[in-house]
C-alpha atoms as a PDB file:
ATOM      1  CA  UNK A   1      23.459 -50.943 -12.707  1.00  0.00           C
ATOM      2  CA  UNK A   2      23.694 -47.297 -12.853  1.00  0.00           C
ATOM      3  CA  UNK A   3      24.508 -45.790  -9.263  1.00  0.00           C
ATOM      4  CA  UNK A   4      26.690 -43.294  -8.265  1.00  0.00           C
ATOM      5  CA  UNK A   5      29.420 -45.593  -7.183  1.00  0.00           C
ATOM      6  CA  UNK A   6      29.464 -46.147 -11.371  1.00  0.00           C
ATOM      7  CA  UNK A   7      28.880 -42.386 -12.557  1.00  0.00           C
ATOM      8  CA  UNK A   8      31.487 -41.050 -10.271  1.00  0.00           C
ATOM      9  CA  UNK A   9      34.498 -44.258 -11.613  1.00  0.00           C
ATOM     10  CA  UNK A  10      33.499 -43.247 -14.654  1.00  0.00           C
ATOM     11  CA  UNK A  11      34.085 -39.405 -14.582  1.00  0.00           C
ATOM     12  CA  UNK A  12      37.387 -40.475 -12.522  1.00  0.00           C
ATOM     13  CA  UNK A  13      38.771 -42.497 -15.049  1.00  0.00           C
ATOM     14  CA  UNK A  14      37.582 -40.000 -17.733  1.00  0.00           C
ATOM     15  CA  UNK A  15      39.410 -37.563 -16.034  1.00  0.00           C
ATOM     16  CA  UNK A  16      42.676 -39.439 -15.123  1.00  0.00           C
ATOM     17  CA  UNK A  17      43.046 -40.188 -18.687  1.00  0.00           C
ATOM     18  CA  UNK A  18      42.912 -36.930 -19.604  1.00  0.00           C
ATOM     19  CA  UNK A  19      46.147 -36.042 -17.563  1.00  0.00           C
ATOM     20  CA  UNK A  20      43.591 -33.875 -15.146  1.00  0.00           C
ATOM     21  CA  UNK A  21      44.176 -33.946 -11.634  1.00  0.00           C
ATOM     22  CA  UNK A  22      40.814 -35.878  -9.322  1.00  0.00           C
ATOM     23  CA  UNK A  23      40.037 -33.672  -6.197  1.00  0.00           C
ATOM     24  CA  UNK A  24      38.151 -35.806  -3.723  1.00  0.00           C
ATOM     25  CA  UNK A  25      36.924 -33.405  -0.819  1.00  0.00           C
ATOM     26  CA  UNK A  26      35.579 -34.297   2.639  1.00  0.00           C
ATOM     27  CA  UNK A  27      34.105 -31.279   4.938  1.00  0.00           C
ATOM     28  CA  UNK A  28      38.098 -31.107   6.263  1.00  0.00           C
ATOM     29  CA  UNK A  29      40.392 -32.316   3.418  1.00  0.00           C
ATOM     30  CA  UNK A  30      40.715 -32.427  -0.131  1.00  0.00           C
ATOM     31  CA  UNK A  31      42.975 -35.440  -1.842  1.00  0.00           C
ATOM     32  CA  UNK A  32      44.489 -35.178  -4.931  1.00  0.00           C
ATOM     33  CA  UNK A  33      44.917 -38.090  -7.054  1.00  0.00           C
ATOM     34  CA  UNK A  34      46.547 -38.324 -10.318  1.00  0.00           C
ATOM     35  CA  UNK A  35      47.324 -40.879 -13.167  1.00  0.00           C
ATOM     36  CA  UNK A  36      50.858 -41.663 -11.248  1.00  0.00           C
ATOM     37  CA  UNK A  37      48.826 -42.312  -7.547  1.00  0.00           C
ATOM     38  CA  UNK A  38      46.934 -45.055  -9.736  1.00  0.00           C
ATOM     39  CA  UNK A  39      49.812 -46.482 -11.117  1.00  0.00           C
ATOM     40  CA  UNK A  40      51.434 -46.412  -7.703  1.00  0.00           C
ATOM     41  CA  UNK A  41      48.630 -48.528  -6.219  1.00  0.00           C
ATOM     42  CA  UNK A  42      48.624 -50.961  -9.258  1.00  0.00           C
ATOM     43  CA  UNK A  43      52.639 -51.697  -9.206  1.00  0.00           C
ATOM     44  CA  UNK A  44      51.178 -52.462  -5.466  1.00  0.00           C
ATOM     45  CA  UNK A  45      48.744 -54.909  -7.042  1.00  0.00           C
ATOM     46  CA  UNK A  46      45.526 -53.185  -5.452  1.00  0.00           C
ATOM     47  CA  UNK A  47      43.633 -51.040  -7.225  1.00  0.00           C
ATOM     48  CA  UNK A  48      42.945 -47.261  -5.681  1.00  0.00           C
ATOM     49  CA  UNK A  49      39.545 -47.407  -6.363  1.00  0.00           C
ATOM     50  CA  UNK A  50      37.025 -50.168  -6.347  1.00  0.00           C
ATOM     51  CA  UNK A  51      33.673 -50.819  -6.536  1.00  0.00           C
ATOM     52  CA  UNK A  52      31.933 -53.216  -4.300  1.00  0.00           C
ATOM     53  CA  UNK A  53      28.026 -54.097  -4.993  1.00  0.00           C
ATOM     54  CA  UNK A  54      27.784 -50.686  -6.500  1.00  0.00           C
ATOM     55  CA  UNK A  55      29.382 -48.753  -3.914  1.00  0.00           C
ATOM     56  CA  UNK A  56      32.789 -47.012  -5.074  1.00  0.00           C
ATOM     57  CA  UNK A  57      35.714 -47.068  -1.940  1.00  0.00           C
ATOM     58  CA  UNK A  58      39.175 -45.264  -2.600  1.00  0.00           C
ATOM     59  CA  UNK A  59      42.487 -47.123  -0.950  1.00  0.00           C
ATOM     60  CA  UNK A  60      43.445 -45.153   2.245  1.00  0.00           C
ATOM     61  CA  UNK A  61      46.788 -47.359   3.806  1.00  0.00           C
ATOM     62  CA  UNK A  62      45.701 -51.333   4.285  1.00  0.00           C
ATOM     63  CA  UNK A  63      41.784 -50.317   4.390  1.00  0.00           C
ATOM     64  CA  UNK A  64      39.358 -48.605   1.731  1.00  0.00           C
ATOM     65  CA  UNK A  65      37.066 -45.962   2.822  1.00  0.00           C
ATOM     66  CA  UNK A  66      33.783 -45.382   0.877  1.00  0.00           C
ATOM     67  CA  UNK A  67      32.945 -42.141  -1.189  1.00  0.00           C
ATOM     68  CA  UNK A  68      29.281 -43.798  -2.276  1.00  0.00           C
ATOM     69  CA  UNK A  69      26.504 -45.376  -0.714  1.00  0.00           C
ATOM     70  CA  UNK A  70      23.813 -46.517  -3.199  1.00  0.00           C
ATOM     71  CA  UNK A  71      22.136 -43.037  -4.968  1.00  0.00           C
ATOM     72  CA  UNK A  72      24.468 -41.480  -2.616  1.00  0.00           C
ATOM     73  CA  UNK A  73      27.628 -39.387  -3.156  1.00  0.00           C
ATOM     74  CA  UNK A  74      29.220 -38.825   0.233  1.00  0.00           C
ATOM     75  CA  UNK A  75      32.114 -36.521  -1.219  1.00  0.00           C
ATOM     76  CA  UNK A  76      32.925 -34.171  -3.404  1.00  0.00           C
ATOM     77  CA  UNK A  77      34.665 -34.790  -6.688  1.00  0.00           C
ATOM     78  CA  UNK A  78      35.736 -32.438  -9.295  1.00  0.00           C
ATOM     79  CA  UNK A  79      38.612 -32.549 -11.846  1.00  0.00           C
ATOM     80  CA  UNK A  80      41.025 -29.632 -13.003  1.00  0.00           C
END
């Protein structure tokens, strides 16, 4: 399966592992996430992003919130 929930982990953890800074943007805020935000989450035992039935969610408190839906990117996410 080849969705955008899949494209978008992959240029995310592409880009993490290059030491680059992910910039996840909304239409009124943009989050930053870097290598150490992952690691954070993962010392927490819960990963920061996930990917349920194709559909990629990023950790936001107790709850994930979704960033794809299907074909569907519902943010913007670039890497610097």
């Amino acid at each position: 399966m080849n969705t955008a929930g899949h494209k978008a982990l992959s240029f995310i953890t592409a880009a993490l592992e290059a030491k680059k800074t992910v910039y996840i943007s909304t239409m009124t805020k943009v989050i930053s996430v870097t290598s150490r935000n992952v690691a954070t989450w993962a010392k927490a035992n819960r990963p920061l992003f996930k990917l349920v039935d194709g559909d990629l969610y990023i950790g936001s408190g107790k709850s994930y919130n979704k960033l794809t839906m299907g074909d569907t990117t519902l943010v913007g996410i670039r890497a610097a």
